[in-house]
PDB file of N, CA and C in Angstrom:
ATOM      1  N   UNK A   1      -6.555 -70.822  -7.769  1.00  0.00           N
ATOM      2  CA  UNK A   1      -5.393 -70.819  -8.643  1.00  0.00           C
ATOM      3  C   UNK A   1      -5.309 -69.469  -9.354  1.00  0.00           C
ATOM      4  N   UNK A   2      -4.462 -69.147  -9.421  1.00  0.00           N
ATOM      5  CA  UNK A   2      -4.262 -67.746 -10.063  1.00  0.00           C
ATOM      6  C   UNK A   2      -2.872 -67.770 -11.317  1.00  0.00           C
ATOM      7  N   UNK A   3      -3.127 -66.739 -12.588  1.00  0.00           N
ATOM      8  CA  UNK A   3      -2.395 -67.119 -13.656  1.00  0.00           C
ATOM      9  C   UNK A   3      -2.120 -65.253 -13.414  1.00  0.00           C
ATOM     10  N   UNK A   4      -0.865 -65.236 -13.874  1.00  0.00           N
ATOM     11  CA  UNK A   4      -0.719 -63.772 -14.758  1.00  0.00           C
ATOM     12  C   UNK A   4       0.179 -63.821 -15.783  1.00  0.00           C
ATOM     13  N   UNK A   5      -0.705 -62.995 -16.896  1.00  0.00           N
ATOM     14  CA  UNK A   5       0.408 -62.492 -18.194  1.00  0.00           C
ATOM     15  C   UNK A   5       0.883 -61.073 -18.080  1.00  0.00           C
ATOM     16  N   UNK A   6       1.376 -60.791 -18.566  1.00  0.00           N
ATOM     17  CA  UNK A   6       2.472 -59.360 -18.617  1.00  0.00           C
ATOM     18  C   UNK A   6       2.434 -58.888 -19.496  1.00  0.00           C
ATOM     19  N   UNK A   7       2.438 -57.748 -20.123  1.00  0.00           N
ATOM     20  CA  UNK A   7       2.112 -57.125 -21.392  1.00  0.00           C
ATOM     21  C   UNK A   7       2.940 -55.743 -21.546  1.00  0.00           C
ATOM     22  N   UNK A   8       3.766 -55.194 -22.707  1.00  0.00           N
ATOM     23  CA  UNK A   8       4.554 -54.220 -22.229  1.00  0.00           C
ATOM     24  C   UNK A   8       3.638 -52.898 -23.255  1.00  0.00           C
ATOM     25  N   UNK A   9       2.990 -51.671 -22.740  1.00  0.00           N
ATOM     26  CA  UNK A   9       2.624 -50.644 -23.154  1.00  0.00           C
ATOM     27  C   UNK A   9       3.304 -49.301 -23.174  1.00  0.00           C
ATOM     28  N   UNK A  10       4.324 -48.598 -24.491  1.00  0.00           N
ATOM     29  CA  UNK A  10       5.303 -47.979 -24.209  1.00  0.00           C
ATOM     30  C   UNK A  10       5.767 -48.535 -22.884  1.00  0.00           C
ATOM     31  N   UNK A  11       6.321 -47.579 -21.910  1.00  0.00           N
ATOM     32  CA  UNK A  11       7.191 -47.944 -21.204  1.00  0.00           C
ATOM     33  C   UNK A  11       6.437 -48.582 -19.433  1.00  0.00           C
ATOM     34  N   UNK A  12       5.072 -48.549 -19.758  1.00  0.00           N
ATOM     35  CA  UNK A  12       4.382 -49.127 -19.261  1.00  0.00           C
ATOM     36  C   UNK A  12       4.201 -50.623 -18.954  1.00  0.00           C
ATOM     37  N   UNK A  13       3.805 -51.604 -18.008  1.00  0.00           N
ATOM     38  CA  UNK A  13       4.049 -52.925 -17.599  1.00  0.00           C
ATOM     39  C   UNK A  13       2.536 -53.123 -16.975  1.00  0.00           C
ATOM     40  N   UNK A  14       1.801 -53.980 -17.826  1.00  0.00           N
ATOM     41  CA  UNK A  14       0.726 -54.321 -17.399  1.00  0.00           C
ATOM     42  C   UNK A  14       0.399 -56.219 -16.989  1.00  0.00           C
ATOM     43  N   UNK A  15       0.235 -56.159 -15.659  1.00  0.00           N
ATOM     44  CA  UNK A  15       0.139 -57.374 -15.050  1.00  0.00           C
ATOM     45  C   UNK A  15      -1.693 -57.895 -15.259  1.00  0.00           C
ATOM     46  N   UNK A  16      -1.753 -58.597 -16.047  1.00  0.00           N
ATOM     47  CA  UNK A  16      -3.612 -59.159 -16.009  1.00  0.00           C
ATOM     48  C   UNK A  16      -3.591 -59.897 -15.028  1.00  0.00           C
ATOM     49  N   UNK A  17      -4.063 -60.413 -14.180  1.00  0.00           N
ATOM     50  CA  UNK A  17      -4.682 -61.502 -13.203  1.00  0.00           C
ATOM     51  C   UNK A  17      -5.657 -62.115 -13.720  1.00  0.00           C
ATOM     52  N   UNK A  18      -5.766 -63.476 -13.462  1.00  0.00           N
ATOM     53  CA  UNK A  18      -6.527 -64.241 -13.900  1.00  0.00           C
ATOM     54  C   UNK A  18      -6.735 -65.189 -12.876  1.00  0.00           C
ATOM     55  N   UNK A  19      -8.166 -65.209 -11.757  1.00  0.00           N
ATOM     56  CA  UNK A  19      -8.198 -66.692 -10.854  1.00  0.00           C
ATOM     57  C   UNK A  19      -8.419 -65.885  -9.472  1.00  0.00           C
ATOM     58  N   UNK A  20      -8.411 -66.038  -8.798  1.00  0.00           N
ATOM     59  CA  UNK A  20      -8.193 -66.019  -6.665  1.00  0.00           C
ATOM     60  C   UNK A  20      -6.712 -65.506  -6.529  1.00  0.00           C
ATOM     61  N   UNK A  21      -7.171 -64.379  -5.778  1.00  0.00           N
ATOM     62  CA  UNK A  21      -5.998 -64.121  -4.942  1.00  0.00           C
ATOM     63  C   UNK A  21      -6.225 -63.897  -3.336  1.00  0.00           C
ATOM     64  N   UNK A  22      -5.979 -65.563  -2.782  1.00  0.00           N
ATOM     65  CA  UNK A  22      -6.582 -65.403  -1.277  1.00  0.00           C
ATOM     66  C   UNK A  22      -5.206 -66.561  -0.599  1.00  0.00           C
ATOM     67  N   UNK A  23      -4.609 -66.763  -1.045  1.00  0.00           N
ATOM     68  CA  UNK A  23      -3.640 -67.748  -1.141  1.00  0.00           C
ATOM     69  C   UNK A  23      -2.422 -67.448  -0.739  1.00  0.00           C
ATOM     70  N   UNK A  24      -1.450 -68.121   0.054  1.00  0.00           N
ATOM     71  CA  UNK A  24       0.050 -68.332   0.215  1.00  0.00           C
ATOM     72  C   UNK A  24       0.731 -68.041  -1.274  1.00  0.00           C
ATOM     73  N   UNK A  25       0.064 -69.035  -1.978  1.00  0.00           N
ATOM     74  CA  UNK A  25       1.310 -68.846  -3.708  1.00  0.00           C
ATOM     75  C   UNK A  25       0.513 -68.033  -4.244  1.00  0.00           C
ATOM     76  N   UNK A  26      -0.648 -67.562  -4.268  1.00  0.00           N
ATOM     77  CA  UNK A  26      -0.959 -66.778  -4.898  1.00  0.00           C
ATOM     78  C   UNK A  26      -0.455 -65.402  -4.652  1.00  0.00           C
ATOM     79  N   UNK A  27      -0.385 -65.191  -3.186  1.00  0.00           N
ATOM     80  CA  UNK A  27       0.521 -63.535  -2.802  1.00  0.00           C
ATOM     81  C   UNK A  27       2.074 -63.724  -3.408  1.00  0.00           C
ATOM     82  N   UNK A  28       2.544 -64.966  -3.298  1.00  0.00           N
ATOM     83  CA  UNK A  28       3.863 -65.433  -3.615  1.00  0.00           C
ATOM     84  C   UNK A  28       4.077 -64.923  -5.147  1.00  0.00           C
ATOM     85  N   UNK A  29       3.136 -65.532  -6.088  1.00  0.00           N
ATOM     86  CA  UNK A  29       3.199 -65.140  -7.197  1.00  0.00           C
ATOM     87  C   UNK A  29       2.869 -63.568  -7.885  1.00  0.00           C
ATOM     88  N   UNK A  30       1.959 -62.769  -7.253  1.00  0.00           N
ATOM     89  CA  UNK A  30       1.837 -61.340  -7.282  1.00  0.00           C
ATOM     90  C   UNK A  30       3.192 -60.963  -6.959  1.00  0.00           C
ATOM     91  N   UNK A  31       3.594 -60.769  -5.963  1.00  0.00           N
ATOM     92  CA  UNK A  31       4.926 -60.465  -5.074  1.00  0.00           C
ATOM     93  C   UNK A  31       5.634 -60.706  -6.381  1.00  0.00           C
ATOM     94  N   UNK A  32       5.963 -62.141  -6.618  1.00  0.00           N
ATOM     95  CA  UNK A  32       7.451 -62.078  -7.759  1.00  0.00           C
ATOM     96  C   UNK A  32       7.004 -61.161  -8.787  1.00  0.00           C
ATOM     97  N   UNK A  33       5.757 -60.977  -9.482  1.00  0.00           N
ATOM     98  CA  UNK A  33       5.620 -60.644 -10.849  1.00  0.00           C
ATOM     99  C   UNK A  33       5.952 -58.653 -10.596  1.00  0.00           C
ATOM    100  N   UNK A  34       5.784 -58.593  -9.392  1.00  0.00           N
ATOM    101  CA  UNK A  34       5.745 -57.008  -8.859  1.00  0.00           C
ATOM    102  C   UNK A  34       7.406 -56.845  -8.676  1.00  0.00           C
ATOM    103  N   UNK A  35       8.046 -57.798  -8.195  1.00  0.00           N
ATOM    104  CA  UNK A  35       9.713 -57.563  -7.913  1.00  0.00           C
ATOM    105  C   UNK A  35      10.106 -57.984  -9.158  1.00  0.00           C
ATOM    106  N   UNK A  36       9.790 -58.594  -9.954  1.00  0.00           N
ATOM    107  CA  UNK A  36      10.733 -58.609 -11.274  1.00  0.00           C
ATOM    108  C   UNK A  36      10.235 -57.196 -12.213  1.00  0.00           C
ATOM    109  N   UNK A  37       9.429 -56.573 -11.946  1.00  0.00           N
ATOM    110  CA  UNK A  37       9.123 -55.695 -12.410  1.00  0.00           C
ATOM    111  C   UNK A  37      10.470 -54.523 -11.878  1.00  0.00           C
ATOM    112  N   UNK A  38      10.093 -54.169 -10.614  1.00  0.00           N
ATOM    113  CA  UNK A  38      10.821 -53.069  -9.710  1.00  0.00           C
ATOM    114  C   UNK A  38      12.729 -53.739 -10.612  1.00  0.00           C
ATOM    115  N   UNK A  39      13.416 -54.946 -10.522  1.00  0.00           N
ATOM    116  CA  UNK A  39      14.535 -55.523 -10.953  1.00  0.00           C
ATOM    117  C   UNK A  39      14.856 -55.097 -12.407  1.00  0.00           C
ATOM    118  N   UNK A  40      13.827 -55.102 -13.213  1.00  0.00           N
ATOM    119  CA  UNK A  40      13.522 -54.687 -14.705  1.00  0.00           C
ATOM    120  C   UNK A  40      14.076 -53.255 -14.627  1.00  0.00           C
ATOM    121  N   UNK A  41      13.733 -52.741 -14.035  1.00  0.00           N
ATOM    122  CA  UNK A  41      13.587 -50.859 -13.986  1.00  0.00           C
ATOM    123  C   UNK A  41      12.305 -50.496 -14.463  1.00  0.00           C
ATOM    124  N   UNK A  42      11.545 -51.502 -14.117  1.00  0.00           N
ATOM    125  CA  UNK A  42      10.301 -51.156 -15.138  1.00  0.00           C
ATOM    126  C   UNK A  42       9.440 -50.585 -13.696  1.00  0.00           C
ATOM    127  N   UNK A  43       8.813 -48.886 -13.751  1.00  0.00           N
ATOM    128  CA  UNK A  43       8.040 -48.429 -12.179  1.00  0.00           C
ATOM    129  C   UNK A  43       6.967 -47.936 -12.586  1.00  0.00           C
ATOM    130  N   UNK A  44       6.762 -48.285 -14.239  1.00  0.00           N
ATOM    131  CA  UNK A  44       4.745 -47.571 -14.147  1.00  0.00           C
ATOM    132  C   UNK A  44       4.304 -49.112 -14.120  1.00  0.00           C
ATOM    133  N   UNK A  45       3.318 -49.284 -13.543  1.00  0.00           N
ATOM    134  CA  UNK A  45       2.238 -51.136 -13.305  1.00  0.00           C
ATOM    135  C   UNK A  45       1.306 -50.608 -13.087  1.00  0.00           C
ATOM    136  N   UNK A  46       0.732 -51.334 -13.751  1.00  0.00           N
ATOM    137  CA  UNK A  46      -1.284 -51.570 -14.036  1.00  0.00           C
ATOM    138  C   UNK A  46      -1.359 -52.680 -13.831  1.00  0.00           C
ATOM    139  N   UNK A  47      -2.134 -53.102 -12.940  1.00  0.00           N
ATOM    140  CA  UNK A  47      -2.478 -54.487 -12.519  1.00  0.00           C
ATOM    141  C   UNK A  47      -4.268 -54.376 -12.871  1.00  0.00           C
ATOM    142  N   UNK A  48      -4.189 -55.347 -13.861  1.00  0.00           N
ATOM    143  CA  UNK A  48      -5.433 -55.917 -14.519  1.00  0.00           C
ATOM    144  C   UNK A  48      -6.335 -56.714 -13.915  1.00  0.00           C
ATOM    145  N   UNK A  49      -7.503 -56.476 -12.771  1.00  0.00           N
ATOM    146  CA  UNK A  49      -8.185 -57.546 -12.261  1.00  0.00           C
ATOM    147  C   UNK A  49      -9.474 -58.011 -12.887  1.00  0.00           C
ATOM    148  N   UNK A  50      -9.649 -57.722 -13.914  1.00  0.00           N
ATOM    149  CA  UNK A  50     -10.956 -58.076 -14.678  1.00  0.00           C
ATOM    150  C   UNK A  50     -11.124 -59.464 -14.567  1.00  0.00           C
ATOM    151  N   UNK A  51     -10.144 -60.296 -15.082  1.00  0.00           N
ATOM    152  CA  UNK A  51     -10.800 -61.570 -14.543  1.00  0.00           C
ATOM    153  C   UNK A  51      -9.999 -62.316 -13.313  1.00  0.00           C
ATOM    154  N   UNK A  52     -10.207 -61.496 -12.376  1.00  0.00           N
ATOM    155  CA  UNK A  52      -9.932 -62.035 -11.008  1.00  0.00           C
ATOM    156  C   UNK A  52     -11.394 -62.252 -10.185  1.00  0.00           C
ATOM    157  N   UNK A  53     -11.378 -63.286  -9.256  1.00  0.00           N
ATOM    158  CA  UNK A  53     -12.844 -63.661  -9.013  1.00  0.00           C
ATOM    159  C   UNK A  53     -12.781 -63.401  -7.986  1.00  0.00           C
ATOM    160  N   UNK A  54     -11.703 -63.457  -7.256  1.00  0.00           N
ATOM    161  CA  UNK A  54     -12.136 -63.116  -5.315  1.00  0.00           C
ATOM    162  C   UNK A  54     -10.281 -62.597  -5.206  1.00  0.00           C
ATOM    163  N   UNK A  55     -10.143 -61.491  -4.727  1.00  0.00           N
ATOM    164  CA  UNK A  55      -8.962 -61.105  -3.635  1.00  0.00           C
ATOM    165  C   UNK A  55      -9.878 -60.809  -2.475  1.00  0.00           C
ATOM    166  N   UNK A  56      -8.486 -60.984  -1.325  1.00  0.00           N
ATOM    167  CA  UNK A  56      -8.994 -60.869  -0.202  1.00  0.00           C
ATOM    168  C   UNK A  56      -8.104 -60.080   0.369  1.00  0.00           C
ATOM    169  N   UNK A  57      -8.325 -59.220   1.973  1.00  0.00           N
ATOM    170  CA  UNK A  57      -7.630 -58.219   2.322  1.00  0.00           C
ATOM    171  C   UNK A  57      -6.023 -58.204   2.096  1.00  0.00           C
ATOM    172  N   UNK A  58      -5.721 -59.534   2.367  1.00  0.00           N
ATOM    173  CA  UNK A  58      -4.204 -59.450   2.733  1.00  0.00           C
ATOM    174  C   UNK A  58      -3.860 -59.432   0.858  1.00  0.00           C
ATOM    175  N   UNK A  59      -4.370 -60.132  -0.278  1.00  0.00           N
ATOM    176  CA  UNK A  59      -3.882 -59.297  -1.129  1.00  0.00           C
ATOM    177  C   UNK A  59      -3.548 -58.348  -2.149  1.00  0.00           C
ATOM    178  N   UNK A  60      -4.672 -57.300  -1.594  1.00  0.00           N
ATOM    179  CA  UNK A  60      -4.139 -55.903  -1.983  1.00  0.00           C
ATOM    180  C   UNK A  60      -2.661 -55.259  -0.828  1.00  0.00           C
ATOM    181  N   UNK A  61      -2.902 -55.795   0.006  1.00  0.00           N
ATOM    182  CA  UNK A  61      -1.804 -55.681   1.175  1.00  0.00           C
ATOM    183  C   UNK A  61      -0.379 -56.228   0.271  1.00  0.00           C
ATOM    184  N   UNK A  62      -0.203 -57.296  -0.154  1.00  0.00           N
ATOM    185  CA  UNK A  62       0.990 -57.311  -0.912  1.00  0.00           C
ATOM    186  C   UNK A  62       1.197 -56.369  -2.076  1.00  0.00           C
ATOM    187  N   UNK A  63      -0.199 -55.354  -2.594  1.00  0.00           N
ATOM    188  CA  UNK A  63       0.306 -54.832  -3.880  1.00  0.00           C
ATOM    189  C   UNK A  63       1.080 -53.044  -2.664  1.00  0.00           C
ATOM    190  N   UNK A  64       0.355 -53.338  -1.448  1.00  0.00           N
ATOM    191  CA  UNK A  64       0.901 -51.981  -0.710  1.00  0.00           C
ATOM    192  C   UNK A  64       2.423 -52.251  -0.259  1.00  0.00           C
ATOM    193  N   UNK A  65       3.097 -53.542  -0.078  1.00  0.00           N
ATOM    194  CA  UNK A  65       4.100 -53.452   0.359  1.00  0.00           C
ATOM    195  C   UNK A  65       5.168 -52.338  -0.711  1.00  0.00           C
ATOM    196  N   UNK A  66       5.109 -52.895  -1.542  1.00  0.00           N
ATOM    197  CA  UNK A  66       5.957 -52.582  -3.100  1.00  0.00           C
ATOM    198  C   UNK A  66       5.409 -50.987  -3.268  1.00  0.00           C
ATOM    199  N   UNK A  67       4.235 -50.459  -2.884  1.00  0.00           N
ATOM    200  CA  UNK A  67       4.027 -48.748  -3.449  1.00  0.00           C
ATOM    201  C   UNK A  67       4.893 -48.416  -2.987  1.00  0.00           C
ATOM    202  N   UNK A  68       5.257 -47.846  -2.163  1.00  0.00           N
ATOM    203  CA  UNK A  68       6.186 -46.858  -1.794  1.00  0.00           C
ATOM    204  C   UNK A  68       7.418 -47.032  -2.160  1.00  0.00           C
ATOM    205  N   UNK A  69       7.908 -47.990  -2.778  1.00  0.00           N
ATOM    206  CA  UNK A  69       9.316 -48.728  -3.561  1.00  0.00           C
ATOM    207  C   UNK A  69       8.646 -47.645  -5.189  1.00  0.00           C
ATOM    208  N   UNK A  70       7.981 -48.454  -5.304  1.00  0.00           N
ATOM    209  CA  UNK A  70       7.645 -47.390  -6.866  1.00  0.00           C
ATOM    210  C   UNK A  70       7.751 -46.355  -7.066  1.00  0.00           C
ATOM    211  N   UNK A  71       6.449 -45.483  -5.975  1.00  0.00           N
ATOM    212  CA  UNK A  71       6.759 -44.373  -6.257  1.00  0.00           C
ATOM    213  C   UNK A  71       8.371 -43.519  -5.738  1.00  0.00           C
ATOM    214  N   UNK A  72       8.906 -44.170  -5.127  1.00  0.00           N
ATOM    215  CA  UNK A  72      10.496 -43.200  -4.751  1.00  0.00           C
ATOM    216  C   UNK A  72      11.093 -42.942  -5.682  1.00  0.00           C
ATOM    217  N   UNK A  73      10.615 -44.596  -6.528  1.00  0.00           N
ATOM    218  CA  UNK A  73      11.409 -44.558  -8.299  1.00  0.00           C
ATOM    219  C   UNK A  73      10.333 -43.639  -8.965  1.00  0.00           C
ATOM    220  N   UNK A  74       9.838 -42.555  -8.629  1.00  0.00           N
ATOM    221  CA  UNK A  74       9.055 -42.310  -9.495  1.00  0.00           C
ATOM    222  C   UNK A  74       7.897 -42.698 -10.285  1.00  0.00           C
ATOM    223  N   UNK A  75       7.574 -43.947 -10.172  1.00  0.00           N
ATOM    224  CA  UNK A  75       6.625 -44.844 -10.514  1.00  0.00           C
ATOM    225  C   UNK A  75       5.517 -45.125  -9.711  1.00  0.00           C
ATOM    226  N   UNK A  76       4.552 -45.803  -9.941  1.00  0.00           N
ATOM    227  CA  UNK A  76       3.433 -46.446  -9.639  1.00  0.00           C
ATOM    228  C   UNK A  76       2.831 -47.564  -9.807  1.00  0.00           C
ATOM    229  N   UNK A  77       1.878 -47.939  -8.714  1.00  0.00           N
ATOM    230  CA  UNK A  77       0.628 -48.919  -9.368  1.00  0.00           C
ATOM    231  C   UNK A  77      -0.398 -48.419  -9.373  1.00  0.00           C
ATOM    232  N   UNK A  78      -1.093 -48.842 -10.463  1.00  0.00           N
ATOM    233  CA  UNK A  78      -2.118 -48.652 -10.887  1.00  0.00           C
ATOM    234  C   UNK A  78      -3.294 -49.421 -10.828  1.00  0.00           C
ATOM    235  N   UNK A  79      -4.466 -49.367 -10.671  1.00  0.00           N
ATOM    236  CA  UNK A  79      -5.208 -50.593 -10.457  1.00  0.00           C
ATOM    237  C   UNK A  79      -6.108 -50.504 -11.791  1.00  0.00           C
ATOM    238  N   UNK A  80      -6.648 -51.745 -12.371  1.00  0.00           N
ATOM    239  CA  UNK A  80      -7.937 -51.541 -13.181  1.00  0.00           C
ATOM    240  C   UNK A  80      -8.684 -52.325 -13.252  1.00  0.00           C
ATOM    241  N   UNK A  81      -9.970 -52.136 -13.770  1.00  0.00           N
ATOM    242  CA  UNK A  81     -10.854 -53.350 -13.900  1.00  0.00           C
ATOM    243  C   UNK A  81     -11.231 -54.162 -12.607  1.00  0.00           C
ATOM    244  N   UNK A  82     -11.579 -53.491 -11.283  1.00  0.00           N
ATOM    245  CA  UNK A  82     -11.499 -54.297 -10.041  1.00  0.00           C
ATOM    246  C   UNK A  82     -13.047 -54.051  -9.906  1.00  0.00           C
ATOM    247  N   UNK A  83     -13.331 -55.329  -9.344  1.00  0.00           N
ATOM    248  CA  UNK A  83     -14.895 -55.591  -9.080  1.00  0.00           C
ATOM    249  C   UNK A  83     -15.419 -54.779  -8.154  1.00  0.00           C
ATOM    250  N   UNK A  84     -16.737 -55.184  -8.065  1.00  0.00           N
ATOM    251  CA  UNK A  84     -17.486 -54.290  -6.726  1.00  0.00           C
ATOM    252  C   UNK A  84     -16.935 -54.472  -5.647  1.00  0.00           C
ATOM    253  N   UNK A  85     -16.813 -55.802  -5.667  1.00  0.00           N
ATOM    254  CA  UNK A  85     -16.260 -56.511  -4.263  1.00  0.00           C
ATOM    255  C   UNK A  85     -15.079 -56.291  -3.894  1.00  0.00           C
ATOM    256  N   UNK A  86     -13.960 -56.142  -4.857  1.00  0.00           N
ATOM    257  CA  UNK A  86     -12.730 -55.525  -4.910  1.00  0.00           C
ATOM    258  C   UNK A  86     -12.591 -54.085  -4.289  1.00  0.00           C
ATOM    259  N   UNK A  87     -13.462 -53.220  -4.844  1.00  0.00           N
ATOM    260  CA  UNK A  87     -13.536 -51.792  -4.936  1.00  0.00           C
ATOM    261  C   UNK A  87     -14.036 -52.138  -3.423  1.00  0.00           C
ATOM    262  N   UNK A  88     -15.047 -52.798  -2.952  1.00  0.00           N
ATOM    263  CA  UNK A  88     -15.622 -52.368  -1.509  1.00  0.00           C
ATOM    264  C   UNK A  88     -14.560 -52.607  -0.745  1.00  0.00           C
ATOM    265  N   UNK A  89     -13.665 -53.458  -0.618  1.00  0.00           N
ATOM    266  CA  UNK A  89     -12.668 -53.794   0.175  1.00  0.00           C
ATOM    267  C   UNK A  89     -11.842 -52.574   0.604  1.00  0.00           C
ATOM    268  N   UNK A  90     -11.135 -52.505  -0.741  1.00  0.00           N
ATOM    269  CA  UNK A  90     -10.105 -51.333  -0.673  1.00  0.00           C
ATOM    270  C   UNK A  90     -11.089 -49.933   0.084  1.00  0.00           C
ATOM    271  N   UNK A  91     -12.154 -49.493  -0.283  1.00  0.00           N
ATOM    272  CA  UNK A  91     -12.542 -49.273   0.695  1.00  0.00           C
ATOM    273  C   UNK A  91     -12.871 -49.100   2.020  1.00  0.00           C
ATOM    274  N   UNK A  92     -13.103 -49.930   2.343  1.00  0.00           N
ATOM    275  CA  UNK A  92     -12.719 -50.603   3.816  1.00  0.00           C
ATOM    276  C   UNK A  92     -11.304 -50.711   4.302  1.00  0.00           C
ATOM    277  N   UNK A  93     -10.071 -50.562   3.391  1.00  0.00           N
ATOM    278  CA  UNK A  93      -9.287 -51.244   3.916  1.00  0.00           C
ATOM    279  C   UNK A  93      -8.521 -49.323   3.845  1.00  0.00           C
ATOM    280  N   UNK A  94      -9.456 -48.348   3.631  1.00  0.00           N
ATOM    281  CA  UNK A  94      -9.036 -47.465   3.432  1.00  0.00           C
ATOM    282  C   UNK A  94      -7.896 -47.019   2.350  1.00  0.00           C
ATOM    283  N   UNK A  95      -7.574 -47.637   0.900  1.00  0.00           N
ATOM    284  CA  UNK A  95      -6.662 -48.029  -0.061  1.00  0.00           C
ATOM    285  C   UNK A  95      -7.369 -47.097  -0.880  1.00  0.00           C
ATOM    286  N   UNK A  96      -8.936 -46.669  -0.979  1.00  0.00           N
ATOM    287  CA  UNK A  96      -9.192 -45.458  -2.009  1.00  0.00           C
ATOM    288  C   UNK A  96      -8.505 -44.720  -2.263  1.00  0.00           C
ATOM    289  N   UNK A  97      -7.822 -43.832  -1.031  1.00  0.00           N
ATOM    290  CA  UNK A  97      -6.983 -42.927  -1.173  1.00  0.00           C
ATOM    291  C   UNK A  97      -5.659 -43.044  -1.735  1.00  0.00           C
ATOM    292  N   UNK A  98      -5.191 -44.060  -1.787  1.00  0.00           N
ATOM    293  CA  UNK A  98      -4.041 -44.749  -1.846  1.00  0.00           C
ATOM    294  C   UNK A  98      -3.675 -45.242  -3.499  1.00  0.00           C
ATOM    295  N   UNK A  99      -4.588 -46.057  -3.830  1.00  0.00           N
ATOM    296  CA  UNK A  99      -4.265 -45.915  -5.202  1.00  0.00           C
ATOM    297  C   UNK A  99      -4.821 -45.580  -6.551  1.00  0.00           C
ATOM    298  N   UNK A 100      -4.713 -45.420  -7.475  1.00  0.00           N
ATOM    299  CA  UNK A 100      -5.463 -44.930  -8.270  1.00  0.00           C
ATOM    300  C   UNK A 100      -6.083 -45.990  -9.265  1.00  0.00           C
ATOM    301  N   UNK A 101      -7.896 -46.240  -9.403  1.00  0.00           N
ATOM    302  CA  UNK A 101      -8.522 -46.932  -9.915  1.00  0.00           C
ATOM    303  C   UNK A 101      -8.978 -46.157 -11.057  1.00  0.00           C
ATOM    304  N   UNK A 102      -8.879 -47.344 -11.699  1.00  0.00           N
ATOM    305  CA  UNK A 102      -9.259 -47.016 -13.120  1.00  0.00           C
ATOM    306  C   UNK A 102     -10.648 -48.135 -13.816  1.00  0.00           C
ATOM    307  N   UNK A 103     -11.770 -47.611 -14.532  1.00  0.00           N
ATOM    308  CA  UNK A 103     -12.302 -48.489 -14.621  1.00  0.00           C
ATOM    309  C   UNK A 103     -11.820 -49.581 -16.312  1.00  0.00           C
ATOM    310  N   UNK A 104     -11.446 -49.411 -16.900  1.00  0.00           N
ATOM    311  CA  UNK A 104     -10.316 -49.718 -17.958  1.00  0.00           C
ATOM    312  C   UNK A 104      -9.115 -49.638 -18.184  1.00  0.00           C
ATOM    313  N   UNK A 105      -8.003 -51.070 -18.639  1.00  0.00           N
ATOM    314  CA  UNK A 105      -7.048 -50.746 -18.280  1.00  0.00           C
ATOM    315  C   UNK A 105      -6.275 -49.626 -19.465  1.00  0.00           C
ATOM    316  N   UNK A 106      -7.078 -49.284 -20.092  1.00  0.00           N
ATOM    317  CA  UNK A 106      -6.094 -47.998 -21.067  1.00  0.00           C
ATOM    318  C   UNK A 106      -6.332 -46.847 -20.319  1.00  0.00           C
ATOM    319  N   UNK A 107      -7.611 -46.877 -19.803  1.00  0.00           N
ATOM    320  CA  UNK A 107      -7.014 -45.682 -19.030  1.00  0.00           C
ATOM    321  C   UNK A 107      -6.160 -45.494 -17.865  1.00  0.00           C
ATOM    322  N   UNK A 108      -5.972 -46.735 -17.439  1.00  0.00           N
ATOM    323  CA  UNK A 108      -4.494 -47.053 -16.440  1.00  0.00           C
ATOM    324  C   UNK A 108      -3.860 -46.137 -17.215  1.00  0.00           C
ATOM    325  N   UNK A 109      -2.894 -46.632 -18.414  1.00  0.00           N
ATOM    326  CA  UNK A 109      -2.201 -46.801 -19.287  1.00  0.00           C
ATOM    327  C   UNK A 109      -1.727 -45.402 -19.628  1.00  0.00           C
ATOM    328  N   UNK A 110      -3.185 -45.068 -19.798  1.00  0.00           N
ATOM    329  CA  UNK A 110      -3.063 -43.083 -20.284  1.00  0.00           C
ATOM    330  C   UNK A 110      -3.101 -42.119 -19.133  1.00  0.00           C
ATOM    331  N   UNK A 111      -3.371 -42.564 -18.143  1.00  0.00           N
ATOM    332  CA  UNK A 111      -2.926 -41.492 -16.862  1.00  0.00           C
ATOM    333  C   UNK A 111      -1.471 -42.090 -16.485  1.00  0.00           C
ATOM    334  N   UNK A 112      -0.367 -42.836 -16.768  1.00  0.00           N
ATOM    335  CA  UNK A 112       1.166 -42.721 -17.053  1.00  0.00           C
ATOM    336  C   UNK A 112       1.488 -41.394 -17.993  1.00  0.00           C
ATOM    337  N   UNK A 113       0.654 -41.579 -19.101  1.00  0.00           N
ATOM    338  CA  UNK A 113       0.580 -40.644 -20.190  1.00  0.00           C
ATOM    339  C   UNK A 113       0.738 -39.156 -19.779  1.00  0.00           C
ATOM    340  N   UNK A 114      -0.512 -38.759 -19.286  1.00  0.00           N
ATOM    341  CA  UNK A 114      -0.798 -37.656 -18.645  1.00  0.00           C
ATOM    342  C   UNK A 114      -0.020 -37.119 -17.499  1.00  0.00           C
ATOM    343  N   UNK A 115       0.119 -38.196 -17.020  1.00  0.00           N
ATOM    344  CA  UNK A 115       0.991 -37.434 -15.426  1.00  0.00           C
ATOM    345  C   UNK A 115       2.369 -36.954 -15.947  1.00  0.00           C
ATOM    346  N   UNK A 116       3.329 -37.733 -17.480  1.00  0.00           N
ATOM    347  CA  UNK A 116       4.648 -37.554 -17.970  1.00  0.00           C
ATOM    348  C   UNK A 116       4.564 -36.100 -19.064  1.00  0.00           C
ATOM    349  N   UNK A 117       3.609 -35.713 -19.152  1.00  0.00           N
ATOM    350  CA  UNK A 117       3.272 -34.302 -19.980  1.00  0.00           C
ATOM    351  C   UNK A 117       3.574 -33.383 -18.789  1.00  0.00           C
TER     352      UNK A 117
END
């Protein structure tokens, strides 16, 4: 089961995860919380996995559909707080390169900061 809250930082949009993301509704529910974002006009996201207990390949794969939608808008995702097991994946799944990890989500938060200077 998976929960997310939303949190707005200046003009920043931070998604927490909370639970498994290995699931049909669980990609379902990432997916909406990522398109009501992009609908918002809202294109900086930090997605919070600190208390996420297991993703699995296919979903960081839904947070890749939506990058390249962001960044055209100029925007991004951001990742933070992702486990070992998390981090080894994306690894594997070759996604190091791809997005930018953060080990706290303020410093998500403050490299929006930095990159708008």
């Amino acid at each position: 089961m998976l929960n997310i809250t939303r949190a707005e930082h200046a003009k920043v949009i931070v998604l927490r995860l909370v639970g498994v993301v290995n699931d049909a509704d669980s990609y379902e529910m990432v997916r909406a919380a990522i398109h009501a974002c992009l609908q918002q006009g809202h294109y900086h996201l930090v997605l919070n996995f600190k208390s996420v207990a297991f993703i699995d390949n296919v979903g960081f794969g839904v947070l890749l559909e939506d990058l390249g939608r962001f960044r055209s808008l100029h925007g991004d995702i951001k990742l933070a707080e992702v486990s070992v097991q998390g981090e080894r994946l994306l690894r594997m799944m070759g996604l190091l390169r791809v997005f930018d990890l953060y080990k706290v989500e303020s410093a998500a938060i403050r490299g929006y900061q930095r990159e708008a200077a």
